[in-house]
N, C-alpha and C. Protein backbone atom coordinates (compact mmCIF):
# COMPACT_ATOMS: atom_id res chain seq x y z
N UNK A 1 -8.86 41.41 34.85
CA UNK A 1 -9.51 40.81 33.71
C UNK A 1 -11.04 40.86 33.84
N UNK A 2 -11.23 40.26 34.98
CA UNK A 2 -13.30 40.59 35.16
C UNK A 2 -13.56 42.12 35.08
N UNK A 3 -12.62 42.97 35.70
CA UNK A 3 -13.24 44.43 35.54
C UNK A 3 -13.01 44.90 33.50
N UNK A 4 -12.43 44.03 32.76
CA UNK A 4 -12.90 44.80 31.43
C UNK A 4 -14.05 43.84 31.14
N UNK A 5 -14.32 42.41 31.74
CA UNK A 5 -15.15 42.45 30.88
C UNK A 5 -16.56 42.98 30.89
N UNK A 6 -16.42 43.62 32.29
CA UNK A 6 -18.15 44.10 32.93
C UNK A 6 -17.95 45.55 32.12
N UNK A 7 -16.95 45.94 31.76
CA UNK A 7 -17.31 46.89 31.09
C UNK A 7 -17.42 46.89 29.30
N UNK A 8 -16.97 45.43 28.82
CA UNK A 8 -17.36 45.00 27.76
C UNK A 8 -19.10 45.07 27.49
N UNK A 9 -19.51 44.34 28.77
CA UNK A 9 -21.05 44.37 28.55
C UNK A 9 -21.71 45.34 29.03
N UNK A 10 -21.29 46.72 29.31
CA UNK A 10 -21.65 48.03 29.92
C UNK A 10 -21.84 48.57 28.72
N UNK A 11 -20.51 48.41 28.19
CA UNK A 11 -20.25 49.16 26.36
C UNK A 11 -20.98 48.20 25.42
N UNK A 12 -21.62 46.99 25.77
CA UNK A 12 -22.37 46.83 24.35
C UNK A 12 -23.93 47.08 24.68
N UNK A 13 -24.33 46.76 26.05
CA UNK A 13 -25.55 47.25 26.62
C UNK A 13 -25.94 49.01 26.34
N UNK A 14 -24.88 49.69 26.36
CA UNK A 14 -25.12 50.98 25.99
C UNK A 14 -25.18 51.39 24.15
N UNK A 15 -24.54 50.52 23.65
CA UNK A 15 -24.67 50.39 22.22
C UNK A 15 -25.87 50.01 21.86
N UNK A 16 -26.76 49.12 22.35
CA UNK A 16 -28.31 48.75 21.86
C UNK A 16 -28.74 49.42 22.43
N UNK A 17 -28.69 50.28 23.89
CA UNK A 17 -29.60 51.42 24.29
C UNK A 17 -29.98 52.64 23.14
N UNK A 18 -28.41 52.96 22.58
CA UNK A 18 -28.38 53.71 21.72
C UNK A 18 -29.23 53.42 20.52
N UNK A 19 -29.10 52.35 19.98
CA UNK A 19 -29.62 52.11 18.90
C UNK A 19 -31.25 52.06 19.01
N UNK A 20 -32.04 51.60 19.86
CA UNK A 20 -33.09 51.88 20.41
C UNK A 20 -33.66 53.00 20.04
N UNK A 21 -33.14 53.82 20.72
CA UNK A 21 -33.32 55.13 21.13
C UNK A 21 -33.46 55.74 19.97
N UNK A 22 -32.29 55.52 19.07
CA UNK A 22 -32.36 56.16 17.87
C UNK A 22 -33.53 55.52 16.91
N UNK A 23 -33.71 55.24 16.91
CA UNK A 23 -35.22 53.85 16.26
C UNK A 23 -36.10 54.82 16.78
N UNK A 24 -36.24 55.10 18.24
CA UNK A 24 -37.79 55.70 18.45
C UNK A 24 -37.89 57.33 18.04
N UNK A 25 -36.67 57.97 17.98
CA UNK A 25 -36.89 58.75 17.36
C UNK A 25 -37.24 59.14 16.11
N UNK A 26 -36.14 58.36 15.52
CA UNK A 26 -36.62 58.75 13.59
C UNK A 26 -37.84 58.36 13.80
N UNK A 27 -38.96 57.01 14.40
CA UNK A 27 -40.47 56.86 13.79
C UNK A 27 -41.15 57.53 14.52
N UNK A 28 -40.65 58.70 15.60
CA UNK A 28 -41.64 59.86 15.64
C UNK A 28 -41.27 60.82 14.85
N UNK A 29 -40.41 61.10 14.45
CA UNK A 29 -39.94 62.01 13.30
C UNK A 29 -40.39 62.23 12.17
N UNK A 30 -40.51 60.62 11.58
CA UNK A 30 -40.96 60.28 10.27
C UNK A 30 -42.34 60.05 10.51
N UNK A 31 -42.94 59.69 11.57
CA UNK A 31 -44.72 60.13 11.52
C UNK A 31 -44.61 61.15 11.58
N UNK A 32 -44.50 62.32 11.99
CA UNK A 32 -44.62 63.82 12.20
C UNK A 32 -44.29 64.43 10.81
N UNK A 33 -43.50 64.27 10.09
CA UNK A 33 -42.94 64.84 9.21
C UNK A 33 -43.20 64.39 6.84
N UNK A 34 -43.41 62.94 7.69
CA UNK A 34 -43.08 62.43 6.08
C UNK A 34 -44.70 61.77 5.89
N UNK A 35 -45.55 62.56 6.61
CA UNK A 35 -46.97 62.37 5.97
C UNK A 35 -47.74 61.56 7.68
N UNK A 36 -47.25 60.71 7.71
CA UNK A 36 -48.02 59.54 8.54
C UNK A 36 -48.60 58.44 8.17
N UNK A 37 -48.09 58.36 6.78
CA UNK A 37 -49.44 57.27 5.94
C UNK A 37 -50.81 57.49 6.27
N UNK A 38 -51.33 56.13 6.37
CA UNK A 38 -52.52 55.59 7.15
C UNK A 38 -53.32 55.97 8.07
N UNK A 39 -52.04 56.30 9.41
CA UNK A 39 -52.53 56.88 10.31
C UNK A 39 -52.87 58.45 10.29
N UNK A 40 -51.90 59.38 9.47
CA UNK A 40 -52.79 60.47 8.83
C UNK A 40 -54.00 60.31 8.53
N UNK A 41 -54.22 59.79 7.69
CA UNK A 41 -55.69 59.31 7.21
C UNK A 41 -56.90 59.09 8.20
N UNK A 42 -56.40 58.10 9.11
CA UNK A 42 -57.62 58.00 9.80
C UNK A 42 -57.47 58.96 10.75
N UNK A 43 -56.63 60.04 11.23
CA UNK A 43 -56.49 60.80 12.44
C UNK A 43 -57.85 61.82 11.62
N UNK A 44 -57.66 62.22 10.37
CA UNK A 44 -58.26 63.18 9.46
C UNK A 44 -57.83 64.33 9.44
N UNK A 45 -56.57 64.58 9.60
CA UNK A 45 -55.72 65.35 9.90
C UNK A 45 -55.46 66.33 8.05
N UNK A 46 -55.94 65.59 7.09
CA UNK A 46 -55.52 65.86 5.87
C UNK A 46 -56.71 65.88 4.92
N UNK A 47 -56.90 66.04 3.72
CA UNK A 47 -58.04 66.37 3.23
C UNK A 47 -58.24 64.68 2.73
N UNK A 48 -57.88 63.66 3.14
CA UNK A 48 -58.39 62.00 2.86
C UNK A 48 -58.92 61.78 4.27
N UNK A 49 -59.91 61.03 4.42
CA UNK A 49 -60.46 60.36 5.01
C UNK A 49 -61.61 59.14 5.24
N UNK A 50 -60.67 58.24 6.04
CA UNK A 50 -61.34 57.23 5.58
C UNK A 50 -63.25 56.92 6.77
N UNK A 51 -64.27 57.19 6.16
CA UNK A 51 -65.07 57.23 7.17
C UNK A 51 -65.43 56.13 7.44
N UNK A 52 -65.58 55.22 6.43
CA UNK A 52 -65.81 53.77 7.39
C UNK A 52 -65.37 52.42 6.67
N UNK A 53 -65.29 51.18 7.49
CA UNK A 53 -64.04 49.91 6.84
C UNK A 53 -65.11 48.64 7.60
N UNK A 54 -65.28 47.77 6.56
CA UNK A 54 -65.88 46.81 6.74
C UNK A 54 -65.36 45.64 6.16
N UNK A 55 -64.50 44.74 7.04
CA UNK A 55 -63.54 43.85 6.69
C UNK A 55 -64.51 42.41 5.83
N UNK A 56 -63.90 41.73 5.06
CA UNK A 56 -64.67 40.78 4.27
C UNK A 56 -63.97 39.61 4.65
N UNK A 57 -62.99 39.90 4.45
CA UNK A 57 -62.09 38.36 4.54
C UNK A 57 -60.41 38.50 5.18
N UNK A 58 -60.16 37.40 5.27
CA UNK A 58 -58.74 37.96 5.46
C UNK A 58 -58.09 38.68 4.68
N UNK A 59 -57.11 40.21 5.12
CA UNK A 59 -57.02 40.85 4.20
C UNK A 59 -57.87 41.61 3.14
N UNK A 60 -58.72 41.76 3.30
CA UNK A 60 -60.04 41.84 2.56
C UNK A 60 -60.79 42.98 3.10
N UNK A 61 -61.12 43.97 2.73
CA UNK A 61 -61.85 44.95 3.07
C UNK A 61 -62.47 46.06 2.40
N UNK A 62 -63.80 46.74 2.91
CA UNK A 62 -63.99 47.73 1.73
C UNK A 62 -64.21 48.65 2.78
N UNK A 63 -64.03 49.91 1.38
CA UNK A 63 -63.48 51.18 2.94
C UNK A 63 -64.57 52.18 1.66
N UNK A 64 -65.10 52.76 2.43
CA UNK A 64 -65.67 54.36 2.47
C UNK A 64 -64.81 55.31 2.53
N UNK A 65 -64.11 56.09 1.89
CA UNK A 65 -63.08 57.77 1.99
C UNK A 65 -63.77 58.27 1.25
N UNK A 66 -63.21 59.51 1.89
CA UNK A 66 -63.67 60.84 2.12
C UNK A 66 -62.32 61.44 1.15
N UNK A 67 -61.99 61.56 -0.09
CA UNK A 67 -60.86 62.57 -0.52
C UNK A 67 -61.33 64.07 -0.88
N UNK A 68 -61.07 65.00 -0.40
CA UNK A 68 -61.64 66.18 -0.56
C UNK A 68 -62.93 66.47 -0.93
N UNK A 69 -63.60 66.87 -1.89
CA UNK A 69 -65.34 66.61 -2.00
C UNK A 69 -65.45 65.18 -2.72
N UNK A 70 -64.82 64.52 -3.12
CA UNK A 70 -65.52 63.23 -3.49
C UNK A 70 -65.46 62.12 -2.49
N UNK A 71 -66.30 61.33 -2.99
CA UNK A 71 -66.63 60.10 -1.81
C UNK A 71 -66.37 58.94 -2.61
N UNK A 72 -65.21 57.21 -1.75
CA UNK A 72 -65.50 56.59 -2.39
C UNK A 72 -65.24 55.46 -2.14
N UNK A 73 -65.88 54.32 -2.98
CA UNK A 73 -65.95 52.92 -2.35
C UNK A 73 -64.76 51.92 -2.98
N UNK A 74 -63.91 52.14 -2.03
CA UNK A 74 -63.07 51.50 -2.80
C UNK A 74 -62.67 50.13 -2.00
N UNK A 75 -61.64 48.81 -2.58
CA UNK A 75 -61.77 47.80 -2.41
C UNK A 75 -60.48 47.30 -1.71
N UNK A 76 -60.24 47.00 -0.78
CA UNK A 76 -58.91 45.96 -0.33
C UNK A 76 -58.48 44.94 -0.40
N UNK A 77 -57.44 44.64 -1.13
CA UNK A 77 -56.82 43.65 -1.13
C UNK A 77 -55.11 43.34 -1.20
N UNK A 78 -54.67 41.94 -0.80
CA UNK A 78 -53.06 42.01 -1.01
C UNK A 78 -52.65 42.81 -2.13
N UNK A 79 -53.49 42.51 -3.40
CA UNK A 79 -53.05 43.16 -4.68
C UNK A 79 -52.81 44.67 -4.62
N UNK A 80 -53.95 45.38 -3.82
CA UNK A 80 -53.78 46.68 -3.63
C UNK A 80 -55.53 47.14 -3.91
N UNK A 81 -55.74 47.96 -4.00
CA UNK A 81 -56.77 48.99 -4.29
C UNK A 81 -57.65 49.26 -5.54
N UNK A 82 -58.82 49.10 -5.32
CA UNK A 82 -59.67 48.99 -6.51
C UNK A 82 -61.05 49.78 -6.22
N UNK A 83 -61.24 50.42 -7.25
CA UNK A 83 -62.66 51.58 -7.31
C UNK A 83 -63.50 50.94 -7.50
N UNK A 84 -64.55 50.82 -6.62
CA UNK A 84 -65.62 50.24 -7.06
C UNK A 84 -66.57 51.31 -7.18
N UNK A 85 -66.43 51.78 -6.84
CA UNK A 85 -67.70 53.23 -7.32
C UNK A 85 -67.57 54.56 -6.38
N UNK A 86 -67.69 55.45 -7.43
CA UNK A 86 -67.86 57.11 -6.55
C UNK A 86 -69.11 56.90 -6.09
N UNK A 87 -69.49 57.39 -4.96
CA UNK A 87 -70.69 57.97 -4.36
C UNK A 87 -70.94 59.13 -4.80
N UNK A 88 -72.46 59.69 -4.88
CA UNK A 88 -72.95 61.15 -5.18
C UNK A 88 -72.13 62.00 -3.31
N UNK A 89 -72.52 63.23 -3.74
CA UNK A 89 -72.20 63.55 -1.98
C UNK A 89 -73.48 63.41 -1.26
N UNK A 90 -74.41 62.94 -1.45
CA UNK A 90 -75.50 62.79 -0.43
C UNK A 90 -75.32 61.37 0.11
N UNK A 91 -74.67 60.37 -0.49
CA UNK A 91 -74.73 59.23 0.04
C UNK A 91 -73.39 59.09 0.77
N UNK A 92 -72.06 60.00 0.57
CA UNK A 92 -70.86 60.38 0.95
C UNK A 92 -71.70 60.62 2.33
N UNK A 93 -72.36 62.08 2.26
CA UNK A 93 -72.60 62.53 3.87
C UNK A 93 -73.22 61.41 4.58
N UNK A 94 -74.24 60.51 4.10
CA UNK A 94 -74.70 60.06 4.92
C UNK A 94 -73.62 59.11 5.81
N UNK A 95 -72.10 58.65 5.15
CA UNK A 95 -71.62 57.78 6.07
C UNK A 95 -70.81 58.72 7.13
N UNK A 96 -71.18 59.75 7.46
CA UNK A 96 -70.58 60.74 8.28
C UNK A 96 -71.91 60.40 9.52
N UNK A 97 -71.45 60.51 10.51
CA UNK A 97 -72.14 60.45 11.89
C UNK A 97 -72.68 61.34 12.43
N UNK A 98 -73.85 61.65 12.70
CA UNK A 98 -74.22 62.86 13.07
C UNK A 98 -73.49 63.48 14.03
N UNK A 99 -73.06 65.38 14.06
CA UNK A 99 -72.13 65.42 15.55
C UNK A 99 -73.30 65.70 16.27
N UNK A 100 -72.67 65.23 17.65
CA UNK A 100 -73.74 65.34 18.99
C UNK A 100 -73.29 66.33 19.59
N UNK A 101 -74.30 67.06 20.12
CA UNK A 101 -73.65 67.99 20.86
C UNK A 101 -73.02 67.49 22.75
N UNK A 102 -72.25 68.35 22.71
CA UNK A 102 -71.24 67.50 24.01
C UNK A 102 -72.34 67.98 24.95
N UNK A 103 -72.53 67.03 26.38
CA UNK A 103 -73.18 67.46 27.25
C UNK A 103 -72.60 67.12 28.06
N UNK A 104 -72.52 67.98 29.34
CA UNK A 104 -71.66 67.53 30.90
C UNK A 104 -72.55 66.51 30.82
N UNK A 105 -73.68 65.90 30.72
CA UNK A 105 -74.17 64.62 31.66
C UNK A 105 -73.01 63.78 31.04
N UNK A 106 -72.59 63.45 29.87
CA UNK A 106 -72.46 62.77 29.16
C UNK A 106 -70.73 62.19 30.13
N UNK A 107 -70.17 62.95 30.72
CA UNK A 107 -68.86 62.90 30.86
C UNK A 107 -68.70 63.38 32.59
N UNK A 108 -69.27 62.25 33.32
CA UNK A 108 -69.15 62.45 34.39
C UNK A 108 -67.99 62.85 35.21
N UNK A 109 -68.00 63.53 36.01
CA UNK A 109 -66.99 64.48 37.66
C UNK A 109 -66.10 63.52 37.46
N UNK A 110 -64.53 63.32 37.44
CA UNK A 110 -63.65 61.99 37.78
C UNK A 110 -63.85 62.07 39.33
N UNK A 111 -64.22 63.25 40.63
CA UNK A 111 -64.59 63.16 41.85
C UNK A 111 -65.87 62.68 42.04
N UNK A 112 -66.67 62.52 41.43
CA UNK A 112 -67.97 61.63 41.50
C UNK A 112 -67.87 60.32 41.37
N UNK A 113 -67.14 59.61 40.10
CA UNK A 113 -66.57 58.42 39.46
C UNK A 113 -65.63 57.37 41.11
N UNK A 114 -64.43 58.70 41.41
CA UNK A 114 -64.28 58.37 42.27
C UNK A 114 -64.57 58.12 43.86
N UNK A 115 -65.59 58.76 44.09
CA UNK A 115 -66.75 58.63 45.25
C UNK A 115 -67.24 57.52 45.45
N UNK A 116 -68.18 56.69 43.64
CA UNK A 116 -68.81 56.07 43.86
C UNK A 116 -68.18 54.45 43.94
N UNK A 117 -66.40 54.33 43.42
CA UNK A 117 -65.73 53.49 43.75
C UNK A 117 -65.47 53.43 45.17
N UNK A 118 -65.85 54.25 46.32
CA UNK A 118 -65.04 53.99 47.72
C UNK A 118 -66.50 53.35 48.23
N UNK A 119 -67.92 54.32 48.09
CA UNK A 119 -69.04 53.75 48.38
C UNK A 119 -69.18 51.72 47.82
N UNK A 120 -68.63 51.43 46.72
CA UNK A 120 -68.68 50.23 46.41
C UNK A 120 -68.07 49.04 47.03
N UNK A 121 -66.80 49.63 47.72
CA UNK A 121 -65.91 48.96 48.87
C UNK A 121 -66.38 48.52 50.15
């Protein structure tokens, strides 16, 4: 009698493994596949992008995007989304960051990094 029931809880422990499992797949699946929402968006992976978000209140925010050549200020809320104004593209570019150019100083040796942790000991 004790040996079915350890395998009662073998077989339901393997039933929520399963189910798990299956969970983490479809939501890499369905990010990969069925757009990404949001996180598309901010990866910039797509012709929307959001360049910058400046929260107001709870729930509350106004966001700068980038949708293909237009630029725009639009508004957050529970209700949803509201235009508050196109930008020209000169004021679009300006919320873009200048690129820097990469420099080795910038991104030190991880064998240097780690040198100067043993010297600190």
């Amino acid at each position: 009698m004790p040996f079915q029931q350890i395998l009662s809880v073998f077989g339901l422990l393997a039933v929520v493994l399963l189910v798990l499992a299956g969970a983490w797949i479809f939501t890499r699946w369905a990010g990969q596949n069925l757009g990404g929402g949001l996180a598309g968006a901010l990866r910039g992976g797509s012709r929307i992008e959001v360049l910058d978000r400046a929260v107001l209140g709870r729930d509350q925010a106004l966001l700068v995007v980038r949708a293909g050549e237009r630029y725009l200020l639009l508004g957050s809320a529970p209700s949803g989304l509201s235009l508050l104004a196109e930008l020209t593209a000169e004021e679009g570019e300006s919320w873009r960051p200048p690129a820097a150019p990469l420099n080795r100083q910038q991104f030190p040796d991880f064998r240097a990094l780690m040198q100067r942790l043993r010297e600190k000991k």
